[in-house]
N, C-alpha and C. Protein backbone atom coordinates (compact mmCIF):
# COMPACT_ATOMS: atom_id res chain seq x y z
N UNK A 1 111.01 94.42 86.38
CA UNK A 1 109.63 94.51 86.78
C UNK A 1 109.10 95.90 86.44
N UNK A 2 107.89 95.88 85.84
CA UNK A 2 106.98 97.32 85.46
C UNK A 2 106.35 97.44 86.63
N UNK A 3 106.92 99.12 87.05
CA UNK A 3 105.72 99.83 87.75
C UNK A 3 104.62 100.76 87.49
N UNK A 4 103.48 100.29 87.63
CA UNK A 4 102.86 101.16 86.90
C UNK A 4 102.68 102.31 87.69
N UNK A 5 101.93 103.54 87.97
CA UNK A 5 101.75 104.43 88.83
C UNK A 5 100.55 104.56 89.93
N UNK A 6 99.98 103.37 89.40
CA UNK A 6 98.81 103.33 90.38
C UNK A 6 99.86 101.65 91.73
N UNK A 7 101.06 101.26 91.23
CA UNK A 7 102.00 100.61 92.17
C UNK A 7 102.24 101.50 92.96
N UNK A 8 102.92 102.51 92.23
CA UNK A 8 103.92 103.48 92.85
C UNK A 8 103.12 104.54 93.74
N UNK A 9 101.86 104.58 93.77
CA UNK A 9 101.18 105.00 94.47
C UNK A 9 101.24 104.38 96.33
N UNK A 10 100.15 103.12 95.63
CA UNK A 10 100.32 102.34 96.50
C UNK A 10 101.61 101.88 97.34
N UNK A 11 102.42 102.08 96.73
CA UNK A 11 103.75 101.42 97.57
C UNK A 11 104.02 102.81 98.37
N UNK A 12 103.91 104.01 98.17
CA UNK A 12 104.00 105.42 98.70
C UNK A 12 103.13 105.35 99.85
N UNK A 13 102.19 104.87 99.27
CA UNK A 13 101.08 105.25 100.53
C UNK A 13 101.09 104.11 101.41
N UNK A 14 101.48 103.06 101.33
CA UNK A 14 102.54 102.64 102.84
C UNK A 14 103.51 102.41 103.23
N UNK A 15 104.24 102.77 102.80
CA UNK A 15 105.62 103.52 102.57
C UNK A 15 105.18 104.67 103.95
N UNK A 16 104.31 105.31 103.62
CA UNK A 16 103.59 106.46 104.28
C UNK A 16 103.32 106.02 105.75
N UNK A 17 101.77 105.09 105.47
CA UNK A 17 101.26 104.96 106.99
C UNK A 17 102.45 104.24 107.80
N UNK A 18 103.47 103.56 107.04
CA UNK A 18 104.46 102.27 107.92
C UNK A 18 105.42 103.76 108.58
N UNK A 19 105.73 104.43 108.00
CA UNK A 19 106.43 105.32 109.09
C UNK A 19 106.16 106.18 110.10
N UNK A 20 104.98 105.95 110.26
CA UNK A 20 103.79 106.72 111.55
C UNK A 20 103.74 105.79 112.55
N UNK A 21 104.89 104.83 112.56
CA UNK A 21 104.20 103.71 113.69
C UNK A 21 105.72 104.02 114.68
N UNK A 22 105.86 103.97 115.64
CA UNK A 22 106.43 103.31 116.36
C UNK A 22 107.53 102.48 116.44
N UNK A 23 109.25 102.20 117.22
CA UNK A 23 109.75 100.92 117.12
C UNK A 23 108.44 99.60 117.75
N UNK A 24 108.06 100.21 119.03
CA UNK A 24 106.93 99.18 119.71
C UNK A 24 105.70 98.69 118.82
N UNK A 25 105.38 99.69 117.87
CA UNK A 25 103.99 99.31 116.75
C UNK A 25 104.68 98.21 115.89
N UNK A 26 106.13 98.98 115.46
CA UNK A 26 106.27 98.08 113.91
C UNK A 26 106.23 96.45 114.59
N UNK A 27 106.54 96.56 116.01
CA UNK A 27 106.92 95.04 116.39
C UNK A 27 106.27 94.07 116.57
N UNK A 28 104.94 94.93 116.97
CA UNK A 28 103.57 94.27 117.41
C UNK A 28 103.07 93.88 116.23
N UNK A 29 102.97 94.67 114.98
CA UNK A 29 102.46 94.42 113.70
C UNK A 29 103.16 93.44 113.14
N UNK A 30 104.50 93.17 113.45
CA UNK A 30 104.83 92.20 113.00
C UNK A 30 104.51 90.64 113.68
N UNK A 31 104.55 90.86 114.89
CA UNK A 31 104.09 89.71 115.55
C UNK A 31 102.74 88.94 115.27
N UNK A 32 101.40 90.20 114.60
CA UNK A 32 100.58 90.71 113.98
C UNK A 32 100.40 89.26 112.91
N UNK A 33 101.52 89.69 112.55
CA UNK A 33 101.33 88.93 110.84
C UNK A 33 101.50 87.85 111.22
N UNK A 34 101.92 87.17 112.13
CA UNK A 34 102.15 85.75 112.37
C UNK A 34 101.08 85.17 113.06
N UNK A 35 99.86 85.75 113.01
CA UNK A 35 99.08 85.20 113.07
C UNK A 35 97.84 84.82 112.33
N UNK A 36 97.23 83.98 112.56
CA UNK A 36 96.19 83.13 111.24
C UNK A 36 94.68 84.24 111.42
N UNK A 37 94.06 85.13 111.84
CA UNK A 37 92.85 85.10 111.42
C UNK A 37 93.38 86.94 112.04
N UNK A 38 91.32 87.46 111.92
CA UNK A 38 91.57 88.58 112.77
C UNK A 38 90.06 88.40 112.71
N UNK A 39 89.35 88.95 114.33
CA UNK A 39 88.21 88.42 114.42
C UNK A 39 87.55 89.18 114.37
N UNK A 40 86.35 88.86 114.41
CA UNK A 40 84.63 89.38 114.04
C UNK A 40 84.67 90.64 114.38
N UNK A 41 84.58 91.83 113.69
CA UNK A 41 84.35 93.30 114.05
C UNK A 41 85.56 94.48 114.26
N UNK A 42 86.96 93.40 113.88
CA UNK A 42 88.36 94.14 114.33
C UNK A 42 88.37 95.15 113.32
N UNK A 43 88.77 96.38 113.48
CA UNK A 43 89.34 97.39 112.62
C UNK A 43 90.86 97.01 112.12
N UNK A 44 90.57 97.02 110.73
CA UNK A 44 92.51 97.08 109.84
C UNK A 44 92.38 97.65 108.92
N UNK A 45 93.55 98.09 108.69
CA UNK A 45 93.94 98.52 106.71
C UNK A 45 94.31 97.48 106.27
N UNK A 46 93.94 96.67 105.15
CA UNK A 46 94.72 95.91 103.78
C UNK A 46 96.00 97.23 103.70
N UNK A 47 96.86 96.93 103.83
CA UNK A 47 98.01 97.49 103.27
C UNK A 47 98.55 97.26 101.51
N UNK A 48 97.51 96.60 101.07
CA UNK A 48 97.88 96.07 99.85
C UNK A 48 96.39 96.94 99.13
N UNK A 49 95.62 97.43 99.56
CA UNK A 49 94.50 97.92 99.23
C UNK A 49 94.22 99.50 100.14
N UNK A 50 95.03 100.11 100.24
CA UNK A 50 94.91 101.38 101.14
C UNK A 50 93.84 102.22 100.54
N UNK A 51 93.41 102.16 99.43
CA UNK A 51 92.17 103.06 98.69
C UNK A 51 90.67 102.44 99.26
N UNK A 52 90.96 101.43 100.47
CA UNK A 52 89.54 100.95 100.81
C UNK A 52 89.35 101.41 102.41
N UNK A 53 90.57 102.27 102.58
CA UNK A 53 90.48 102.70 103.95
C UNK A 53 90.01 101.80 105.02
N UNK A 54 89.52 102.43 106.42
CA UNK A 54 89.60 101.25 107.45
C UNK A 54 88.13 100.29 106.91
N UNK A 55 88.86 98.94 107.35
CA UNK A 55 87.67 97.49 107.30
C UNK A 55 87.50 97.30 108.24
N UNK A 56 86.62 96.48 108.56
CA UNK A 56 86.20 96.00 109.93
C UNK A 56 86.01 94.31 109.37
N UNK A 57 86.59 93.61 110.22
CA UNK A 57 86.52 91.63 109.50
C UNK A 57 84.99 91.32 110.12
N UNK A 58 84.68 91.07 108.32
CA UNK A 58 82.92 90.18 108.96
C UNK A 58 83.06 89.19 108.65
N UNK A 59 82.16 88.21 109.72
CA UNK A 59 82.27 86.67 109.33
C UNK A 59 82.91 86.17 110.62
N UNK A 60 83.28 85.11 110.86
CA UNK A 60 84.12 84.14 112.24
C UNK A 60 85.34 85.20 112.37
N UNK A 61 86.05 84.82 111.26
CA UNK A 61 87.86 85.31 110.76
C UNK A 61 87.74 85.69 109.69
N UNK A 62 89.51 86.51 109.69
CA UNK A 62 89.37 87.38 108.24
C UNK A 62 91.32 86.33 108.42
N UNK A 63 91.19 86.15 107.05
CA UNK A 63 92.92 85.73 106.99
C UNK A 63 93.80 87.34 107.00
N UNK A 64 94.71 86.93 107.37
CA UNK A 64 95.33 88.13 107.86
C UNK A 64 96.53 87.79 106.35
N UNK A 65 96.66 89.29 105.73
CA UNK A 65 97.76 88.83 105.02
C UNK A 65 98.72 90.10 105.26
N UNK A 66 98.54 91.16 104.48
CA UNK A 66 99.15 92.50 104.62
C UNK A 66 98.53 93.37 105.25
N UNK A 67 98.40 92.91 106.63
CA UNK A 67 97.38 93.69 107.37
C UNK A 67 98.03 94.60 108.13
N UNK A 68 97.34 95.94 108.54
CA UNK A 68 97.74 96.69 109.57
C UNK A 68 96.35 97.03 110.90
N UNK A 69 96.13 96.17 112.14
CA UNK A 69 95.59 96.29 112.75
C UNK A 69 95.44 97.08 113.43
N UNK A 70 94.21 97.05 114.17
CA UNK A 70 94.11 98.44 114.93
C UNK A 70 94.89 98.42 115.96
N UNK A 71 94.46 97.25 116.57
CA UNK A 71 94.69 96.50 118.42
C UNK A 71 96.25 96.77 117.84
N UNK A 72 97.07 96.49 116.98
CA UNK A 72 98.73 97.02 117.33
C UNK A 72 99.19 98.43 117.31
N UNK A 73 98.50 99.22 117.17
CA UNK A 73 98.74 100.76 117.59
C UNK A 73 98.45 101.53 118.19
N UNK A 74 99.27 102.24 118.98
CA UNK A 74 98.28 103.33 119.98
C UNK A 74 97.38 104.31 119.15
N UNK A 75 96.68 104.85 119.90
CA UNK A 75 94.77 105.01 119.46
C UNK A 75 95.85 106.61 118.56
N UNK A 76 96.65 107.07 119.39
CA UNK A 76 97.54 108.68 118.67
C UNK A 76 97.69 108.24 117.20
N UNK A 77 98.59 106.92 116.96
CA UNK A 77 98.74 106.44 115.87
C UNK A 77 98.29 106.03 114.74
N UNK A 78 96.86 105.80 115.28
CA UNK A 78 95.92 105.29 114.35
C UNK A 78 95.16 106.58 113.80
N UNK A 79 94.63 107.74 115.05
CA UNK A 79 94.69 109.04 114.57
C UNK A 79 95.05 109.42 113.15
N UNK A 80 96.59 109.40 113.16
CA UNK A 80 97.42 109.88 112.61
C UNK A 80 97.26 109.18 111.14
N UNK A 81 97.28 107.96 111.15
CA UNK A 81 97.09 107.09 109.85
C UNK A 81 95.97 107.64 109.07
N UNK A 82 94.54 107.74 109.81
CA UNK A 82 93.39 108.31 109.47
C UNK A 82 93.86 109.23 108.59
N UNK A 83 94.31 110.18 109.47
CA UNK A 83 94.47 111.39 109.05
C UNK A 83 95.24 111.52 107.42
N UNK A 84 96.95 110.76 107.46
CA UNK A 84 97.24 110.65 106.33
C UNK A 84 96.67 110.19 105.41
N UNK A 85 95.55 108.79 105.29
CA UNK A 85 94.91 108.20 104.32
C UNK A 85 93.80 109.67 104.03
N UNK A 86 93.42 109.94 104.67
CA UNK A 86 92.46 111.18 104.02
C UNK A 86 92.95 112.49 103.05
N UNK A 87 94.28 112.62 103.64
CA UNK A 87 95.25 113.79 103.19
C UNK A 87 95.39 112.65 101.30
N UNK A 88 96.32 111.86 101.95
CA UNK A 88 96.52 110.99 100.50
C UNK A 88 95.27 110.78 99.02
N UNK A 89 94.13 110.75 99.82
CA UNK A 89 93.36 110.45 99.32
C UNK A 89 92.92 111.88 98.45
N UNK A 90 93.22 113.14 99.09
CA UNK A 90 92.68 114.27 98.72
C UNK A 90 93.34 114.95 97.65
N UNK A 91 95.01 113.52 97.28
CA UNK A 91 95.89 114.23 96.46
C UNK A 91 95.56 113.04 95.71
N UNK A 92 94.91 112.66 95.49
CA UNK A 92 94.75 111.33 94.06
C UNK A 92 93.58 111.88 93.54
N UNK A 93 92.79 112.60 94.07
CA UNK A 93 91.34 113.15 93.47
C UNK A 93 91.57 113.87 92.93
């Protein structure tokens, strides 16, 4: 398999935010994924799209695929994510 560097980015940069969480976060996020929607107004990262920083789901539901929600992290944690996606972001510019 070819990686290109805009992969190897991406796989870094959650690679990144996934180790800012918690044993209790990673568990919740996983529990997270097993579920079908995320509703009207929730804050997440696409983990598969980290260059679009935080979303908010418009519409009924958002399908949940590689998501990292808000509601599964403490508010310190999410802080912290912020914080790295901005840092990250300031080294790709």
């Amino acid at each position: 398999m070819i990686h290109t560097d805009t992969s190897r980015e991406t796989f870094l940069t959650r690679e990144t935010i996934l180790k800012l969480l918690s044993d209790e976060e990673v568990e919740a996020v996983s529990m997270a994924e097993t579920a079908a929607t995320l509703t009207e107004g929730e804050e997440y990262l696409d983990l598969e799209h980290l260059d679009l920083g935080v979303q908010k789901a418009h519409g009924a539901t958002l399908a949940i695929g590689q998501t990292l929600e808000r509601k599964a992290v403490h508010e310190e944690t999410w802080t912290r994510i912020q914080a790295a996606l901005k840092a990250l972001a300031r080294v790709q510019d």
